[in-house]
N, C-alpha and C. Protein backbone atom coordinates (compact mmCIF):
# COMPACT_ATOMS: atom_id res chain seq x y z
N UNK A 1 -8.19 6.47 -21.17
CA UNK A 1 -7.58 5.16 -21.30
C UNK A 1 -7.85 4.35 -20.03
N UNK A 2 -8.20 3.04 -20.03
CA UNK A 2 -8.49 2.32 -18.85
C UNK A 2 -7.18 1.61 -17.73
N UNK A 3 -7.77 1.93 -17.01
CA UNK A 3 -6.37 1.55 -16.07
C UNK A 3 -6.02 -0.43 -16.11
N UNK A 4 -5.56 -0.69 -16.29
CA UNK A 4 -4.96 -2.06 -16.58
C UNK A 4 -4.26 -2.53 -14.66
N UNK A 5 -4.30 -4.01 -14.24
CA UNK A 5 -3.79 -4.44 -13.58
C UNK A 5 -2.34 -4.45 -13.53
N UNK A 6 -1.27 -4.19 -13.06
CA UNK A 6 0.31 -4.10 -13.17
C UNK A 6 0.57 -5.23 -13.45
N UNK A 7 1.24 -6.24 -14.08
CA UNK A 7 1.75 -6.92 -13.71
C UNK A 7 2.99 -7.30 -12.49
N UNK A 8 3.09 -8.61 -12.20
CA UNK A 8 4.24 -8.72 -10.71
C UNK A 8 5.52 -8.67 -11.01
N UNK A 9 6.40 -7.87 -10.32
CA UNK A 9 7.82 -8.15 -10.89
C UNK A 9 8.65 -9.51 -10.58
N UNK A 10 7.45 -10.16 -10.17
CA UNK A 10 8.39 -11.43 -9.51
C UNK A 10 7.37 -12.37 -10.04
N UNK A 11 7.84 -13.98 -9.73
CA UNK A 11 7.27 -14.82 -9.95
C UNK A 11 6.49 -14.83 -8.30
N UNK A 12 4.90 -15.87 -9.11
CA UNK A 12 4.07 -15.97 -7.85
C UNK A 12 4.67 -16.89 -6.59
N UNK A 13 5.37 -17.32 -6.79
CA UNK A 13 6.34 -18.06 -5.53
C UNK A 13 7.74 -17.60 -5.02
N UNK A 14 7.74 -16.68 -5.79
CA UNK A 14 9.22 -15.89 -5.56
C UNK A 14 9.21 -15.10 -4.19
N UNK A 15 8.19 -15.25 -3.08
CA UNK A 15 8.37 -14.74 -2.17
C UNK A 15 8.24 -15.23 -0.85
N UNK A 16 8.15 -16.74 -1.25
CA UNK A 16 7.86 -18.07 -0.25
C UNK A 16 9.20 -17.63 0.26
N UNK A 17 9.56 -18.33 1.89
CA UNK A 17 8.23 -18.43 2.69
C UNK A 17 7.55 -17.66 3.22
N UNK A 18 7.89 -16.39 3.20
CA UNK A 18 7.33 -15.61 3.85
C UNK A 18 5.84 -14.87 3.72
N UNK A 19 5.37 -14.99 1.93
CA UNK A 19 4.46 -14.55 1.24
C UNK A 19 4.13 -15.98 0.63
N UNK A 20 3.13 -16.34 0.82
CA UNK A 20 2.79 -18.00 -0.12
C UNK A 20 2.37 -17.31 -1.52
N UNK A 21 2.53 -18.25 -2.14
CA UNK A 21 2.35 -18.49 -3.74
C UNK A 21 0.82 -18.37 -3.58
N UNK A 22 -0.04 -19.18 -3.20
CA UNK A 22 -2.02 -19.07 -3.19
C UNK A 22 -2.52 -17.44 -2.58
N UNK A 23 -1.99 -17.21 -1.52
CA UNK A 23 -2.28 -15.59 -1.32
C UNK A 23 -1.70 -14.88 -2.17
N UNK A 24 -0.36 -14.97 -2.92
CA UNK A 24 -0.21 -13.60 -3.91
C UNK A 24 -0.69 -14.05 -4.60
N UNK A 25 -1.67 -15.17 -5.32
CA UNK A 25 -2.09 -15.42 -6.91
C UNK A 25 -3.68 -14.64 -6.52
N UNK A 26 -4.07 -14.73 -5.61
CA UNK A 26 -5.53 -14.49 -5.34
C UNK A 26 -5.37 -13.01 -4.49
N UNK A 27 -4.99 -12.10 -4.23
CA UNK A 27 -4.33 -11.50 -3.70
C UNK A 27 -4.25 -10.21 -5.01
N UNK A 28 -3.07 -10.24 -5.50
CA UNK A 28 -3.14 -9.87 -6.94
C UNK A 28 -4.30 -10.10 -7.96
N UNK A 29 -4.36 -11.22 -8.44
CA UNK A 29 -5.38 -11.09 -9.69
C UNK A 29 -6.38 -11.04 -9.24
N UNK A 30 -7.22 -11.38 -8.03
CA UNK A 30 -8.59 -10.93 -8.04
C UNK A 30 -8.64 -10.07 -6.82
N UNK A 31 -8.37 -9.74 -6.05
CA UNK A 31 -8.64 -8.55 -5.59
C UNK A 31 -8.16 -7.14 -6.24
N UNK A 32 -6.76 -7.39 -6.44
CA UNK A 32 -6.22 -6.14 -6.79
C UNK A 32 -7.05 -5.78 -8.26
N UNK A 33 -7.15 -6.78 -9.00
CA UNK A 33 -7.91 -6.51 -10.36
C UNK A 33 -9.61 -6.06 -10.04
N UNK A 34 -10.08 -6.50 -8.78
CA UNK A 34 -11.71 -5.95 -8.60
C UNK A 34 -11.54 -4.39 -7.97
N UNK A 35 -10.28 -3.72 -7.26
CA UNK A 35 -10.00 -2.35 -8.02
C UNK A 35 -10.17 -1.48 -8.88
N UNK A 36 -8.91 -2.40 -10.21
CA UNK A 36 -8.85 -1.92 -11.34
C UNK A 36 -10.29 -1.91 -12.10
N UNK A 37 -10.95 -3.08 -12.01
CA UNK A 37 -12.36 -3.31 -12.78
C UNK A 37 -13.22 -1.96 -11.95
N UNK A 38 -13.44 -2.01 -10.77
CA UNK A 38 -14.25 -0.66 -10.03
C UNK A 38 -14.31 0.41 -10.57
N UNK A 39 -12.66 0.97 -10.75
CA UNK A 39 -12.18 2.33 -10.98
C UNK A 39 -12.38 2.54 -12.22
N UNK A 40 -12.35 1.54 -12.89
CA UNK A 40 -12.57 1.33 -14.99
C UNK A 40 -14.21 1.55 -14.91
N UNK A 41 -14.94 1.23 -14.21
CA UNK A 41 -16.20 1.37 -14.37
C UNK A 41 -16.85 2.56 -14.23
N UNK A 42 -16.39 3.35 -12.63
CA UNK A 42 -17.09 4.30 -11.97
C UNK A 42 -16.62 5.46 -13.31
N UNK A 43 -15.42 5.17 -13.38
CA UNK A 43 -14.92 6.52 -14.73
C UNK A 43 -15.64 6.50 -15.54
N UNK A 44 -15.79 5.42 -16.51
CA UNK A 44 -16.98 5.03 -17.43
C UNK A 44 -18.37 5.84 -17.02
N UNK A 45 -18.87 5.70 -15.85
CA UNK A 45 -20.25 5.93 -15.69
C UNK A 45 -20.02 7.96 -15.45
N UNK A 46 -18.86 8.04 -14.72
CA UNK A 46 -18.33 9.60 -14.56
C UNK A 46 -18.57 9.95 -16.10
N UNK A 47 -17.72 9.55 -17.00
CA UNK A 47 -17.69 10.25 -18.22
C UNK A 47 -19.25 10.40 -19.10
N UNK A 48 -20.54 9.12 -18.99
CA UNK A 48 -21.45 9.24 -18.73
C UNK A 48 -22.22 10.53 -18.39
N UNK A 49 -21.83 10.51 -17.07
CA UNK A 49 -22.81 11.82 -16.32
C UNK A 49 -22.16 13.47 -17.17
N UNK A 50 -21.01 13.23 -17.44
CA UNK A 50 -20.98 14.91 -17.70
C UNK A 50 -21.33 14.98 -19.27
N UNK A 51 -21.50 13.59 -20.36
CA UNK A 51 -22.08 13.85 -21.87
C UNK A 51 -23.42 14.31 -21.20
N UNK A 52 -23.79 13.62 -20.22
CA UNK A 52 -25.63 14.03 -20.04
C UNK A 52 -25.66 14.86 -19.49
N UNK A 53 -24.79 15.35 -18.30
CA UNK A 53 -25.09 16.99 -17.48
C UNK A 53 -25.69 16.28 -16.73
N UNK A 54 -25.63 14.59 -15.90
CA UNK A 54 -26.98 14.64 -15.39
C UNK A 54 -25.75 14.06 -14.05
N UNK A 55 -25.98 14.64 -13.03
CA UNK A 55 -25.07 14.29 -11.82
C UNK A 55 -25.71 13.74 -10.73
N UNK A 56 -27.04 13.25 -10.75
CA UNK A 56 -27.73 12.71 -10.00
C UNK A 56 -26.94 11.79 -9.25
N UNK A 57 -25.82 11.18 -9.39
CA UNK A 57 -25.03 9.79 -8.67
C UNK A 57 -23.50 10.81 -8.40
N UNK A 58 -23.34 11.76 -8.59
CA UNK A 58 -21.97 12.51 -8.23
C UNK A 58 -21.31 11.78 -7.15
N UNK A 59 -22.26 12.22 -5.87
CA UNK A 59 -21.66 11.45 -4.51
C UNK A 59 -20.95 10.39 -4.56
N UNK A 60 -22.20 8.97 -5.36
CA UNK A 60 -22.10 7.64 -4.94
C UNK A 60 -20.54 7.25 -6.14
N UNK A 61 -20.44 7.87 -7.26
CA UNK A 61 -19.18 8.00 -8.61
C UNK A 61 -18.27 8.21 -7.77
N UNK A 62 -18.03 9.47 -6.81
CA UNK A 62 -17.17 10.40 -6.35
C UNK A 62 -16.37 8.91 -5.41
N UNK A 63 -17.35 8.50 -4.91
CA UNK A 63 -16.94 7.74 -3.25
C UNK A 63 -16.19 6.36 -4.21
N UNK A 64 -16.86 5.81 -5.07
CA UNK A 64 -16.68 4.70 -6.12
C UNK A 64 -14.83 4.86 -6.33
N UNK A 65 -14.83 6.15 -7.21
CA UNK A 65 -13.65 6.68 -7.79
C UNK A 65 -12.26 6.51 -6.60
N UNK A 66 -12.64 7.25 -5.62
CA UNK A 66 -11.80 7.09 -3.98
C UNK A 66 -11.54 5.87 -3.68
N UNK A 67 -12.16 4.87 -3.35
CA UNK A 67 -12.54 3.68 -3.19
C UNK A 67 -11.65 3.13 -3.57
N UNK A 68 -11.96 2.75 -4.65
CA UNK A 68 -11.58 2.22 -5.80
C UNK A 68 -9.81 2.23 -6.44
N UNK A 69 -9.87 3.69 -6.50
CA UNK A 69 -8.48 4.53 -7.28
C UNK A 69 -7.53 3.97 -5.81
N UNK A 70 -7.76 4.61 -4.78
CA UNK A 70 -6.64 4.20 -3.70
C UNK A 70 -6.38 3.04 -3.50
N UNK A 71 -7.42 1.94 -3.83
CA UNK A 71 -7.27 0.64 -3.81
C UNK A 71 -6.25 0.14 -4.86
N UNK A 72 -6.39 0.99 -5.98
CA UNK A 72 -5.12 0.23 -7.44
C UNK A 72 -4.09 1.16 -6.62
N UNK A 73 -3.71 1.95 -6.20
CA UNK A 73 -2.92 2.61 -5.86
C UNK A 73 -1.97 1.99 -5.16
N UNK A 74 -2.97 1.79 -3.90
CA UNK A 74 -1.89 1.62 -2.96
C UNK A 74 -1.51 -0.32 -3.30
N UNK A 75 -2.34 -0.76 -3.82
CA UNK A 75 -1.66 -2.07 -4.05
C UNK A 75 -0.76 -2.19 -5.06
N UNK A 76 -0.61 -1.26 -6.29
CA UNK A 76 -0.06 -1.44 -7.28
C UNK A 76 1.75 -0.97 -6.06
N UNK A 77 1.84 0.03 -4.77
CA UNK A 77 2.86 0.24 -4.49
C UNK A 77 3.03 -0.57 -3.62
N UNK A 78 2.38 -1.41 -2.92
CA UNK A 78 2.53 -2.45 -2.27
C UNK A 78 3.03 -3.99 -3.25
N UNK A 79 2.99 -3.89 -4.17
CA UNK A 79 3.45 -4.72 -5.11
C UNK A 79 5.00 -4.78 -5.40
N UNK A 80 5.18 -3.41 -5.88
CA UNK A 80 6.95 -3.00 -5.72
C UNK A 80 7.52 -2.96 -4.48
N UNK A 81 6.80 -2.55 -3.20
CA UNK A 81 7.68 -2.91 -1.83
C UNK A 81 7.98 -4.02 -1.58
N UNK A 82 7.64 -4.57 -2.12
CA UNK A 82 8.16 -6.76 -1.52
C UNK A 82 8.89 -7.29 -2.73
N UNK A 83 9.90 -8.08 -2.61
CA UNK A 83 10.18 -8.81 -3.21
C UNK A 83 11.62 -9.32 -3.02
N UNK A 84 11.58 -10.41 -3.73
CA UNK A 84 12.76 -11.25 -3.28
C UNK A 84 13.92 -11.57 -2.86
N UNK A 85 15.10 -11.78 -2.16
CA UNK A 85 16.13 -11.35 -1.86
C UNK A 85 16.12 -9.96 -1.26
N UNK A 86 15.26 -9.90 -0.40
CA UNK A 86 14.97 -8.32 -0.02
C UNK A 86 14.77 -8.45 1.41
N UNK A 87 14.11 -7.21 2.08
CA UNK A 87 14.10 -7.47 3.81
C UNK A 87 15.95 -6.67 4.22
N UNK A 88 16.07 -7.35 5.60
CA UNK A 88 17.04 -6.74 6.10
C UNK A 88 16.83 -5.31 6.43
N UNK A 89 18.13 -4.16 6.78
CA UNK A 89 18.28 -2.82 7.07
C UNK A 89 17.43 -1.91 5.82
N UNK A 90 17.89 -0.69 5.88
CA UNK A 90 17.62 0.10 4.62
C UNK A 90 18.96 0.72 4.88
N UNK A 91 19.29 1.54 3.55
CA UNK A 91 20.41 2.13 3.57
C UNK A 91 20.15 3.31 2.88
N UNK A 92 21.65 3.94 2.37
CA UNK A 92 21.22 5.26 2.27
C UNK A 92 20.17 6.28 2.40
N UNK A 93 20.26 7.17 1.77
CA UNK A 93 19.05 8.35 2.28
C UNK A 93 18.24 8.66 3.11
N UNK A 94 17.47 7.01 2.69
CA UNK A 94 16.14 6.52 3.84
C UNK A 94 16.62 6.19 5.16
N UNK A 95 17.28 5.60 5.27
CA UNK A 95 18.07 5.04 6.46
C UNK A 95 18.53 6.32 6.91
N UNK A 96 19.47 7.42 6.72
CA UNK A 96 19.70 8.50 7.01
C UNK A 96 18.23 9.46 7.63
N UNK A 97 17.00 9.68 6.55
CA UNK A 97 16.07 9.96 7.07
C UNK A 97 15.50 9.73 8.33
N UNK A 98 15.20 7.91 8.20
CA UNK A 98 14.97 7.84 9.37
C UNK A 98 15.31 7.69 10.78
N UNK A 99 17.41 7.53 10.61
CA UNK A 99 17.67 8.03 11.98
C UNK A 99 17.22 9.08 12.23
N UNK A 100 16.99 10.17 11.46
CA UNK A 100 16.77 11.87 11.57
C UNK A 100 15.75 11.58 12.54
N UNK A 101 14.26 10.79 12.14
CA UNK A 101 13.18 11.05 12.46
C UNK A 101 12.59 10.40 13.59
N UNK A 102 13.28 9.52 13.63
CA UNK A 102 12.72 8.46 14.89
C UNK A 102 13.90 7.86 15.44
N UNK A 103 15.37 8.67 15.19
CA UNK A 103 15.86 8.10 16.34
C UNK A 103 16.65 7.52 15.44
N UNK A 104 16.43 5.88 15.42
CA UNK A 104 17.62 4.87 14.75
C UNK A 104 16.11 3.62 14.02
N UNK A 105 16.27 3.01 13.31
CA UNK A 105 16.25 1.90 11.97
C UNK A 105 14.67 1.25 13.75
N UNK A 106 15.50 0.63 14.31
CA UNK A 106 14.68 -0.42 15.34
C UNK A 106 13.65 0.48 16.01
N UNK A 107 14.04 1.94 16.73
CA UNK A 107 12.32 2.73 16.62
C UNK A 107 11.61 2.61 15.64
N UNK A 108 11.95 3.29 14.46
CA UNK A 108 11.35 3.10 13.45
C UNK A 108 10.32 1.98 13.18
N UNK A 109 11.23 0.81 13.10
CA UNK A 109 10.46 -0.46 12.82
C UNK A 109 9.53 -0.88 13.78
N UNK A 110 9.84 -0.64 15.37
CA UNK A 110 8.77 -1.17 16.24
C UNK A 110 7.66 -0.12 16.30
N UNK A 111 8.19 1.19 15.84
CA UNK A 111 6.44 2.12 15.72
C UNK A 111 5.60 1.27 14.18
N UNK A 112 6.64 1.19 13.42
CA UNK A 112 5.37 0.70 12.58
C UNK A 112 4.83 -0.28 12.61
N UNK A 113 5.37 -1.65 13.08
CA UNK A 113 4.91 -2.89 13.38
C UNK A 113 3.70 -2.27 14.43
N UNK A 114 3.96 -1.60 15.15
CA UNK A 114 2.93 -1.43 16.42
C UNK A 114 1.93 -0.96 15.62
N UNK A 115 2.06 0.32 14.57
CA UNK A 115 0.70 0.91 13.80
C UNK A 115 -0.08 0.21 13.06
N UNK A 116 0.70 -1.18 12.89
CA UNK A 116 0.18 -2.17 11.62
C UNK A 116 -0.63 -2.88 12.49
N UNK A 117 -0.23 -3.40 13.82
CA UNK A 117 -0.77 -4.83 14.69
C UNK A 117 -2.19 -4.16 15.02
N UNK A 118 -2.04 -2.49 15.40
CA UNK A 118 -3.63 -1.54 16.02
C UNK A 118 -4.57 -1.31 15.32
N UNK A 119 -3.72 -1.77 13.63
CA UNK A 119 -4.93 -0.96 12.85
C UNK A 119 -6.35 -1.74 12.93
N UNK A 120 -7.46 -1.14 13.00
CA UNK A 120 -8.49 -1.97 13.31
C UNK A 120 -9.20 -1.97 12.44
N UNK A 121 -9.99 -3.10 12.18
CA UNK A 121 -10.48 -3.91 11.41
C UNK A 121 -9.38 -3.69 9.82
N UNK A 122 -9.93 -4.03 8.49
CA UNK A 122 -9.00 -4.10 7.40
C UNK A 122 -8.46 -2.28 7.24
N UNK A 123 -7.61 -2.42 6.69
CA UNK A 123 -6.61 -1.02 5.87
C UNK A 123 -5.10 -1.42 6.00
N UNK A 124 -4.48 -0.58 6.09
CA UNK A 124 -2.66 -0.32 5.78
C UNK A 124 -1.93 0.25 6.76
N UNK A 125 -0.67 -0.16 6.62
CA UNK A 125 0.16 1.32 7.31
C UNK A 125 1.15 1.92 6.34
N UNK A 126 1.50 2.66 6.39
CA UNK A 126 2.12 3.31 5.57
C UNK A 126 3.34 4.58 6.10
N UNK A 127 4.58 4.44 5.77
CA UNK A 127 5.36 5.15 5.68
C UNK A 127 5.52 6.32 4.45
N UNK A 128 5.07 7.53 4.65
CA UNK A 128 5.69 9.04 4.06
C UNK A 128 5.96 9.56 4.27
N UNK A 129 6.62 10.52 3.00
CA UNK A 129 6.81 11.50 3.48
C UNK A 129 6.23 12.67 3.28
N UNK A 130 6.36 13.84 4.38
CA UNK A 130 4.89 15.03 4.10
C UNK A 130 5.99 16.18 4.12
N UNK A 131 6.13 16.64 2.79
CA UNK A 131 6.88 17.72 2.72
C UNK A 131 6.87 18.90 3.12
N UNK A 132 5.38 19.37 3.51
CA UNK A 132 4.95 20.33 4.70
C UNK A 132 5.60 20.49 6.52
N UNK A 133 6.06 19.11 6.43
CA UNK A 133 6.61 19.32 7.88
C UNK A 133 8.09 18.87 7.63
N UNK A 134 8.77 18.33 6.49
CA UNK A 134 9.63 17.86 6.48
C UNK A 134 10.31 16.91 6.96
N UNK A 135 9.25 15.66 7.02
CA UNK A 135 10.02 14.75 8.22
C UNK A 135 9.02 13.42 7.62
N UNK A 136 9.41 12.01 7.51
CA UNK A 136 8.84 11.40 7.44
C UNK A 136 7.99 10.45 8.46
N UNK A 137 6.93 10.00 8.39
CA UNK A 137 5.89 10.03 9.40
C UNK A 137 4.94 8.67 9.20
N UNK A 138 4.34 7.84 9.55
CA UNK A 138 3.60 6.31 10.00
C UNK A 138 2.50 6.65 10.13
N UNK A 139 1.87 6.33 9.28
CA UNK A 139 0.34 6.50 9.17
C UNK A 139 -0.73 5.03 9.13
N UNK A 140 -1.58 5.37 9.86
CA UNK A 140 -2.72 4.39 10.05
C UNK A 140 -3.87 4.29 8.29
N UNK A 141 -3.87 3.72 7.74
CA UNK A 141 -5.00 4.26 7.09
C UNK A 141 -6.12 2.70 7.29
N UNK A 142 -7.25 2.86 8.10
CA UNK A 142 -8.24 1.97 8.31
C UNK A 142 -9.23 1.82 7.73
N UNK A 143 -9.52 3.23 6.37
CA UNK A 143 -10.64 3.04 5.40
C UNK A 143 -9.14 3.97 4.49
N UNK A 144 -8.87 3.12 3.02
CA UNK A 144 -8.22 3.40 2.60
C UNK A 144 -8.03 4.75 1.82
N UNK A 145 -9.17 5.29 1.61
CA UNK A 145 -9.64 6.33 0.73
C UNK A 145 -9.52 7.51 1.59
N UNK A 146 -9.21 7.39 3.11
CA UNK A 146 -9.79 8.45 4.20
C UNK A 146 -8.15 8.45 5.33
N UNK A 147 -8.39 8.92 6.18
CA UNK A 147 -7.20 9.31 7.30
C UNK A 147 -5.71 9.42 6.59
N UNK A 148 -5.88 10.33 5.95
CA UNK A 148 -4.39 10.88 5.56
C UNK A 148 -4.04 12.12 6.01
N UNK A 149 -2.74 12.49 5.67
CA UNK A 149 -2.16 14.01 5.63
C UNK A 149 -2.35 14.30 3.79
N UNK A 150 -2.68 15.21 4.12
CA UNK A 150 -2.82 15.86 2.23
C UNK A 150 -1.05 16.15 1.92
N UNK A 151 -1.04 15.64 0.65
CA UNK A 151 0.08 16.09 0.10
C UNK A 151 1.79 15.28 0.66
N UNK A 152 1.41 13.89 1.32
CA UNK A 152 2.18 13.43 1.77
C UNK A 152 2.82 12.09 0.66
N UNK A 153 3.86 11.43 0.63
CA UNK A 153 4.13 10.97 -0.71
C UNK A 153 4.55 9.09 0.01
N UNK A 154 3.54 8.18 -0.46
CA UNK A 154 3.88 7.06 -0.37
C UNK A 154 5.23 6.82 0.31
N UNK A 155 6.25 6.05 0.48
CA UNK A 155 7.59 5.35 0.32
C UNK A 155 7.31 3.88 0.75
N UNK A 156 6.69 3.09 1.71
CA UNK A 156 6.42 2.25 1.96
C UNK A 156 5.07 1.59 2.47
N UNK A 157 4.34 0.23 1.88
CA UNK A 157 2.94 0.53 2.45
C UNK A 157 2.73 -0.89 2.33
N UNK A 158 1.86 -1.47 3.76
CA UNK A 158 1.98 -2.57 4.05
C UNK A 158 -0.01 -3.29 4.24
N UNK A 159 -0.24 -3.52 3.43
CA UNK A 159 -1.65 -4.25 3.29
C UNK A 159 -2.00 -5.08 4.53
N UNK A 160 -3.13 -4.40 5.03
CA UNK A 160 -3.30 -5.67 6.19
C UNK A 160 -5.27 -5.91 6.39
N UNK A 161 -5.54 -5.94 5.34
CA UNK A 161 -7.37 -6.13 5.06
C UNK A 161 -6.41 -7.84 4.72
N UNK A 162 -7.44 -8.22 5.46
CA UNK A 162 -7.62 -9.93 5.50
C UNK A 162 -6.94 -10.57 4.68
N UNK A 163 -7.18 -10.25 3.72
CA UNK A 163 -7.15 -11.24 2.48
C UNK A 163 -5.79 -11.12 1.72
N UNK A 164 -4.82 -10.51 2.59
CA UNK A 164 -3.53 -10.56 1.88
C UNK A 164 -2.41 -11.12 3.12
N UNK A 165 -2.94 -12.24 3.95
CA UNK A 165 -2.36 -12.83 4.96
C UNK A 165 -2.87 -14.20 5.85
N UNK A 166 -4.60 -14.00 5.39
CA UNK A 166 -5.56 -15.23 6.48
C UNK A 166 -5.10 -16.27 5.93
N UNK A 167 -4.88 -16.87 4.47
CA UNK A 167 -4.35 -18.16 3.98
C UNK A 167 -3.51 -18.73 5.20
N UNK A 168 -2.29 -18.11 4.98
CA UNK A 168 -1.44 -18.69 5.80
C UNK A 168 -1.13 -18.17 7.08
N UNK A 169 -1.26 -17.23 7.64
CA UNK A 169 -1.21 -16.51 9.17
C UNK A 169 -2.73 -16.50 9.81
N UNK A 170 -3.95 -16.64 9.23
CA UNK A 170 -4.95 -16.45 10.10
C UNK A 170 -5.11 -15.48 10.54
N UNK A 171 -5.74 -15.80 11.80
CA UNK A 171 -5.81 -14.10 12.77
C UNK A 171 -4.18 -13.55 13.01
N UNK A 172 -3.69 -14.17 12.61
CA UNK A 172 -1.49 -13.82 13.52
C UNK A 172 -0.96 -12.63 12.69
N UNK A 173 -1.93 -11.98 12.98
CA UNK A 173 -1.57 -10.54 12.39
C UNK A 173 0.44 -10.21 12.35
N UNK A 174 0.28 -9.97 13.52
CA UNK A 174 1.91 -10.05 14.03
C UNK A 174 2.73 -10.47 13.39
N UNK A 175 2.27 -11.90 13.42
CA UNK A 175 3.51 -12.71 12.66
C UNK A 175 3.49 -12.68 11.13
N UNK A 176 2.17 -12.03 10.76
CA UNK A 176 2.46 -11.92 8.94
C UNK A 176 3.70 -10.63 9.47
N UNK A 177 3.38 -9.33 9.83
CA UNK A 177 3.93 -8.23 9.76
C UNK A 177 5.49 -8.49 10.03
N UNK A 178 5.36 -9.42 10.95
CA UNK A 178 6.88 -9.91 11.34
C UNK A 178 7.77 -10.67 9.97
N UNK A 179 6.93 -11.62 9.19
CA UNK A 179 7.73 -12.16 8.32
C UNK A 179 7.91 -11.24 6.86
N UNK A 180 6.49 -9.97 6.98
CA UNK A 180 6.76 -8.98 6.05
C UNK A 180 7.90 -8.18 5.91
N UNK A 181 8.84 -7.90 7.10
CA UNK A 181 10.01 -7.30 7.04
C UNK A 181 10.65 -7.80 6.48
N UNK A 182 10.65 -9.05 6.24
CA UNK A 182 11.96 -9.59 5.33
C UNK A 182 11.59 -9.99 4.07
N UNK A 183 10.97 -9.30 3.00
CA UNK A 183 10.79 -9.09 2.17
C UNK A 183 10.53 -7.64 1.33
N UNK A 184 10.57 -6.39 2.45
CA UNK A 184 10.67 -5.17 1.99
C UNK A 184 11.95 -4.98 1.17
N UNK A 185 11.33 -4.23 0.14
CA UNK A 185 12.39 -3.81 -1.19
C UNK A 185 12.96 -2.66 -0.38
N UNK A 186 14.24 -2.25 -0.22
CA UNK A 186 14.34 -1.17 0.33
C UNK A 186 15.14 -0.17 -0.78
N UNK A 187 15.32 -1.05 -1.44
CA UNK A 187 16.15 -0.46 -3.16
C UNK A 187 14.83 0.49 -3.50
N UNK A 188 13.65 -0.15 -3.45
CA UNK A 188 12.73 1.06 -4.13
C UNK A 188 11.75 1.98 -3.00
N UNK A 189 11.98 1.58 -1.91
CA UNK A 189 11.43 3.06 -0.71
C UNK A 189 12.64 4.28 -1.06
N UNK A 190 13.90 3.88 -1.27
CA UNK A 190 14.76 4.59 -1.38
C UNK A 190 15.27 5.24 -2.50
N UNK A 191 13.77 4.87 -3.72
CA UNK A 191 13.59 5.49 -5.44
C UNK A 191 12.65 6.29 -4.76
N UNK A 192 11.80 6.14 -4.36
CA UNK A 192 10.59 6.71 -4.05
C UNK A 192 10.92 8.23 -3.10
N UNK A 193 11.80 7.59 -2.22
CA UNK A 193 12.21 8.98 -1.53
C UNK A 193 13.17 9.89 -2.23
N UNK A 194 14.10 9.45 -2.92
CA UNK A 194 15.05 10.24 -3.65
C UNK A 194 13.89 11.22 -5.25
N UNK A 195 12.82 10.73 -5.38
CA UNK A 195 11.95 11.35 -6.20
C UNK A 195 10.99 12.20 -5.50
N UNK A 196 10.79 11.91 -4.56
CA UNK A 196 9.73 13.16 -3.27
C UNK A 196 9.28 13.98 -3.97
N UNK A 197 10.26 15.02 -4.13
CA UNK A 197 9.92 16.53 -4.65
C UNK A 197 9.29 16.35 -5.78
């Protein structure tokens, strides 16, 4: 079955000012959908190679599929982390977590703002959790498909490849990341963590 674009749970202006209406319309439907179209294709051509037995393109499918798949991925969860009437603290669980892990709410937030402002050139940062060490942990990812911990589980993830901020922030990296806090859903980092296991 082909993977389909999500639709938004919000309206395309429902996240002014902090998110403009022209970056989430272009933002969403054509990037996030040249993803979905990628990943719909490379499968297509995957399912291809194994009627023929002929794997001559394995690699270039394989890298396509990665590419591609983490790209609907992580935007389709970057989609549910924002939205309206949102921002502020976190509470329960997560909030509990992460005093555990870093102390109190404001470490927390200034390590990841800091992981978001370093990341170099386009990728994400991302908050999980890695059930192997038991602790949740801030990750860089600068080629999206690559620099992870295996087996670690989304909760929060913050887009920072160009094109989901230059409209209206430009180079002001910072200050998108800065006005991104106040639009984190923290109702659903705190679905996401209560489902972990």
């Amino acid at each position: 079955m082909p993977h389909t674009l999500p639709n938004l749970p919000y309206e395309y202006n429902a996240l002014e000012p902090y998110y403009d209406e022209q970056t989430l319309r272009i933002h969403h439907d054509k990037h996030h959908k040249s993803y979905v179209d990628g990943l719909n294709n490379a499968e297509t051509k995957l399912e291809e190679a194994r009627k023929n037995n002929d794997f001559t393109l394995i690699k270039h499918l394989e890298r396509e599929i990665a590419f591609h798949g983490s790209g609907h991925i992580l935007h389709t969860l970057f989609w549910e982390n924002i939205g309206p009437n949102a921002g502020g603290n976190p509470t329960g669980p997560i909030m509990d977590q992460i005093n555990k892990d870093f102390g109190n709410y404001e470490a927390f937030k200034s390590q990841f703002t800091a992981a978001a402002i370093a990341v170099e050139g386009s990728g994400w940062t991302a908050l999980c959790w890695n059930p192997t060490f038991n602790e949740l942990v801030v990750l860089q990812i600068e080629k999206h498909q690559n620099l992870t911990q295996w087996g670690v589980v989304p909760l929060l993830v913050l887009d920072l490849w160009e094109h989901a901020y230059y409209l209206k922030y430009q180079n002001r990296r910072a200050e998108f990341i800065e006005a991104w806090w106040n639009i984190v859903n923290w109702n659903i980092v705190n679905d996401r963590f209560n489902a972990k296991k």
